[in-house]
Protein backbone atom coordinates (compact mmCIF):
# COMPACT_ATOMS: atom_id res chain seq x y z
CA UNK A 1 15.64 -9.36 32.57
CA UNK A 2 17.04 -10.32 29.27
CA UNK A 3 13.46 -11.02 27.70
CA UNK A 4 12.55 -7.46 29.20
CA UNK A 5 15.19 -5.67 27.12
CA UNK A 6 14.57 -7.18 24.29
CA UNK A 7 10.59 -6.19 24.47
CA UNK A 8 11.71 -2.95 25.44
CA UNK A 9 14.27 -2.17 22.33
CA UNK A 10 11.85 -3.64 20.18
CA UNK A 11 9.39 -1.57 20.73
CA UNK A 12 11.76 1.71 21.15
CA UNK A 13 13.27 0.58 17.58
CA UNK A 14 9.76 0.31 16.05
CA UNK A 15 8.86 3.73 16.92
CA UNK A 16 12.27 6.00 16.23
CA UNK A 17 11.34 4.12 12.84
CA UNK A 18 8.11 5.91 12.80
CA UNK A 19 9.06 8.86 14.14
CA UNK A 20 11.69 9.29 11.49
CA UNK A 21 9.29 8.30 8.88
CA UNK A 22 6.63 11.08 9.93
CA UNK A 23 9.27 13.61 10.36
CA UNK A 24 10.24 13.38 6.63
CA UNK A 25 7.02 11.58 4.96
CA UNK A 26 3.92 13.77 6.53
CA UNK A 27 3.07 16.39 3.58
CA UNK A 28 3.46 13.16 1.57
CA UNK A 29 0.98 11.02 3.81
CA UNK A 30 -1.43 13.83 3.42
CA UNK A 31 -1.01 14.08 -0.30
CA UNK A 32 -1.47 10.46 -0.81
CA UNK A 33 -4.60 10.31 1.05
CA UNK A 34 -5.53 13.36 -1.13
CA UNK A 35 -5.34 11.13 -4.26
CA UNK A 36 -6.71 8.00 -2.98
CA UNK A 37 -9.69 9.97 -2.12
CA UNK A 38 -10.03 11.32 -5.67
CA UNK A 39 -9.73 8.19 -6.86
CA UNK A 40 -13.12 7.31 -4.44
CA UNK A 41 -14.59 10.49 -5.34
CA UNK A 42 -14.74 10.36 -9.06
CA UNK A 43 -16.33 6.81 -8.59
CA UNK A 44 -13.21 4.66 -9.50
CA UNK A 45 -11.60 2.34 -7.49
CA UNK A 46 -7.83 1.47 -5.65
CA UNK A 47 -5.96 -2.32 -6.43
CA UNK A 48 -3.65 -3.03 -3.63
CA UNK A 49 -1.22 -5.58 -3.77
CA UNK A 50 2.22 -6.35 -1.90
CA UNK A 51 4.05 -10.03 -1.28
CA UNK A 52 4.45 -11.90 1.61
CA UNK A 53 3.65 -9.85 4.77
CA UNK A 54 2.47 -6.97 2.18
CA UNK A 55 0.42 -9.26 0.58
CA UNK A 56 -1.52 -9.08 4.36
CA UNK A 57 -1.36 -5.92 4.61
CA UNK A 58 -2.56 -4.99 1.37
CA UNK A 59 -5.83 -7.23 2.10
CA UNK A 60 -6.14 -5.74 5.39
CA UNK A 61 -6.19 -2.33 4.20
CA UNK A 62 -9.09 -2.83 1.06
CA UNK A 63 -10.60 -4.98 3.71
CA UNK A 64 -10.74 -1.29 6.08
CA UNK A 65 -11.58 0.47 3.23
CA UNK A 66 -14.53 -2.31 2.18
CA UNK A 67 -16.20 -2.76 5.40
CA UNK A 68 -15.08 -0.16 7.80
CA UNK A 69 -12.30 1.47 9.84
CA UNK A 70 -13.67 2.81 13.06
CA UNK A 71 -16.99 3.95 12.57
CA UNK A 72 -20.26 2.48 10.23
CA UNK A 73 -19.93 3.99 6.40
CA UNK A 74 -21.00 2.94 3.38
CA UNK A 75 -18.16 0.68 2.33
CA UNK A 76 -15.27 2.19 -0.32
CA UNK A 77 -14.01 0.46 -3.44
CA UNK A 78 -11.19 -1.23 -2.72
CA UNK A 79 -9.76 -4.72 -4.32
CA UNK A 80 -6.85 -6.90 -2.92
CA UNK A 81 -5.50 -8.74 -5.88
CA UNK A 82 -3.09 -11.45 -3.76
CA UNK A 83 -6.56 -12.94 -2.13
CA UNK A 84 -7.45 -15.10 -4.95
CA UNK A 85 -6.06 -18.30 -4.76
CA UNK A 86 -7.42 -19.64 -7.90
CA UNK A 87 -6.27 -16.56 -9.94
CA UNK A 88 -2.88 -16.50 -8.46
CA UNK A 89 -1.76 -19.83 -8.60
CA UNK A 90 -3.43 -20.17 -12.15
CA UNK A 91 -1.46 -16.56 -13.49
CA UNK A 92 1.85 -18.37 -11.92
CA UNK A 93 1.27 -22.28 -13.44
CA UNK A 94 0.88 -20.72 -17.12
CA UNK A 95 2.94 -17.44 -17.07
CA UNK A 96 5.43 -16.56 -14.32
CA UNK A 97 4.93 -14.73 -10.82
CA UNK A 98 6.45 -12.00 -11.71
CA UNK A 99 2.88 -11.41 -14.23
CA UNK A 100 0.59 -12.53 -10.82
CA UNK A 101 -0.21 -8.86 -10.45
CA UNK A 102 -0.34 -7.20 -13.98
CA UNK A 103 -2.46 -9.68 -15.47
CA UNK A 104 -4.98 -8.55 -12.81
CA UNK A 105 -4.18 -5.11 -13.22
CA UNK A 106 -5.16 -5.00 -17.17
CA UNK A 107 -8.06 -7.14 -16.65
CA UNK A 108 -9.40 -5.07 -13.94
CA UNK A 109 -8.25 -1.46 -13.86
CA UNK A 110 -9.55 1.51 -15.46
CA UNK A 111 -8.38 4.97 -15.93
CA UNK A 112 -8.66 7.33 -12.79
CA UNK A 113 -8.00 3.87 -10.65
CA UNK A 114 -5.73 3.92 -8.51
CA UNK A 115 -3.21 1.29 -7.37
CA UNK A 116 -1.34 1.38 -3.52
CA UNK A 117 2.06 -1.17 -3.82
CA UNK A 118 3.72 -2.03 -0.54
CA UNK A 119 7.01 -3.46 -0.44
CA UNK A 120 9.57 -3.56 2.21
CA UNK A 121 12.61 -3.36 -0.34
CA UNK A 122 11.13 -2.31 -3.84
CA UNK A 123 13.13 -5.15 -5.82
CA UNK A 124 9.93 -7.38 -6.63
CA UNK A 125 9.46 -8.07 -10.36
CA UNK A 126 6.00 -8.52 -9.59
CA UNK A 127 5.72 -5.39 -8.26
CA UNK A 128 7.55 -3.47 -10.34
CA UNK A 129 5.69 -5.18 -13.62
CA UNK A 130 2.25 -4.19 -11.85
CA UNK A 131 3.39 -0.82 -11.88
CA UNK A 132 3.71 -0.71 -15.45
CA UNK A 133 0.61 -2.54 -15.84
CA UNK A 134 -0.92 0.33 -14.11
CA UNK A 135 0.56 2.87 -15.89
CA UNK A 136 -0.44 1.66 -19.06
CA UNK A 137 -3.59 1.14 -17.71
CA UNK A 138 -3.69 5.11 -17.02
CA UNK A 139 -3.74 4.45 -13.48
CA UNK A 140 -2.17 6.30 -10.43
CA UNK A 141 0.36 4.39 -8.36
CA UNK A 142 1.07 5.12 -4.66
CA UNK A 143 3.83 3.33 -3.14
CA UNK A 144 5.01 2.23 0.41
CA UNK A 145 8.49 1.09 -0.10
CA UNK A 146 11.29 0.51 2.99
CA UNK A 147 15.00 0.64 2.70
CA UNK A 148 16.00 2.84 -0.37
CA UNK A 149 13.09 2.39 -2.33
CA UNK A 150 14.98 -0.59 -4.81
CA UNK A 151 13.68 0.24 -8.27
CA UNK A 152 10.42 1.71 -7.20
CA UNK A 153 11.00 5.47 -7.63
CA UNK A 154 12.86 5.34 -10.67
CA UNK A 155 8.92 4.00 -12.16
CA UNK A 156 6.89 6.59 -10.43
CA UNK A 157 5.73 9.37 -12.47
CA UNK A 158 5.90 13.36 -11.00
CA UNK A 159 2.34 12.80 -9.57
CA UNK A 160 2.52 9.87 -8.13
CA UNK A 161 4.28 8.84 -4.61
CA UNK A 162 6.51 7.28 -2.74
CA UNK A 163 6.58 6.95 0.85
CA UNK A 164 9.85 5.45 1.79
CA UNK A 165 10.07 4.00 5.70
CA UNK A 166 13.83 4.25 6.77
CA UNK A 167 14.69 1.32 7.47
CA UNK A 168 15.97 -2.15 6.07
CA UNK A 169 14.62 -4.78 8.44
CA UNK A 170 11.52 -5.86 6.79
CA UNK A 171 9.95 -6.80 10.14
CA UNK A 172 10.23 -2.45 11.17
CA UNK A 173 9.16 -1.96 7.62
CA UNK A 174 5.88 -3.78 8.27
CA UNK A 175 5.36 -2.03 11.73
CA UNK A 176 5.60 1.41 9.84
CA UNK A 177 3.20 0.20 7.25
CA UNK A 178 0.61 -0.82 9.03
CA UNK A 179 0.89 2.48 10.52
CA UNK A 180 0.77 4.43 7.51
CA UNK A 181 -2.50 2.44 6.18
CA UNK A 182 -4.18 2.81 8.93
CA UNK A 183 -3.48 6.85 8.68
CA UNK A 184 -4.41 7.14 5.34
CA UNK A 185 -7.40 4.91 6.33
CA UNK A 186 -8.43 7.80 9.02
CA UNK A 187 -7.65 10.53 6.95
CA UNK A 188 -10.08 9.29 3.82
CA UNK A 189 -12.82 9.17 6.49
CA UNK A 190 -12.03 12.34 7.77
CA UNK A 191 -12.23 13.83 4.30
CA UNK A 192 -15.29 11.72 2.68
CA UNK A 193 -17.32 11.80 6.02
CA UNK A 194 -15.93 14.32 8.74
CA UNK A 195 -14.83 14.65 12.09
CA UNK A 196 -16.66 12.57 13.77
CA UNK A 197 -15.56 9.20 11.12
């Protein structure tokens, strides 16, 4: 019975997490898909990049928008920059980690690109350096944080966003994100290709 209870409050906890976040974050969720899909629409592109489980995430989500979410479409321009090994580890041997994600930024994004962060706590130099990469890149930076945000918010400009899920166990954080990306990944189909994507 023990076993059972724990299933049971995990899941419960997972989704008053969720719940929370769509009660405050839901205008926002709809804004940011708004922007990733004039990012798409003017022909640019979105970097995503996160660490750790983010670092998944971030490749599953530009694989979605690549290949496909639910339905056949022509495939959306979308780049993961932690699925390079070679790049990576070489940015880290002759720089620092904290540059494994700007590098990659200047070298590859344009103005009118966008660039989606996740993060469950918002403290991650390398995170917070591809941000300004991006930025001085002229590029729009969407952000799923957890927790308070850490020093994410403070960077993000009046047009950009944050989506913030409520809680501080990274593990809940994750759950929520996975969420989110696959929302925004329904909503840009709904928008680029209509109801029936």
């Amino acid at each position: 019975m023990e076993l059972e209870e724990r299933i049971i409050n995990h899941f419960n906890t997972s989704m008053e997490v969720n719940a929370v976040t769509i009660e405050q974050y839901t205008p926002l969720i709809a804004h940011a898909s708004e922007l990733l899909l004039q990012t798409l629409m003017s022909e640019s592109k979105i970097l995503c990049c996160g660490n750790g489980g983010s670092a998944g995430l971030a490749q599953h989500f530009s694989a979605l928008l690549l290949n496909r979410f639910r339905n056949e479409r022509p495939g959306l321009p979308a780049i993961s920059l932690s699925t390079d090994a070679a790049v990576a580890t070489g940015i880290c041997e002759d720089s620092n980690f904290a540059d494994i994600y700007a590098k990659q930024i200047r070298a590859l994004g344009q103005p009118g690109d966008s660039l989606l962060i996740l993060t469950t706590h918002g403290r991650n130099a390398s995170l917070i350096q591809a941000i300004q990469a991006a930025h001085d890149r002229e590029m729009l930076v969407i952000a799923l944080t957890g927790g308070n945000g850490g020093d994410i918010p403070s960077l993000l400009g009046p047009d950009e966003v944050e989506i913030c899920v409520p809680a501080e166990d990274a593990v809940l954080v994750h759950h929520s994100h996975l969420m989110l990306l696959h929302t925004l990944c329904d909503l840009i189909d709904h928008q680029l290709f209509g109801s029936e994507y």
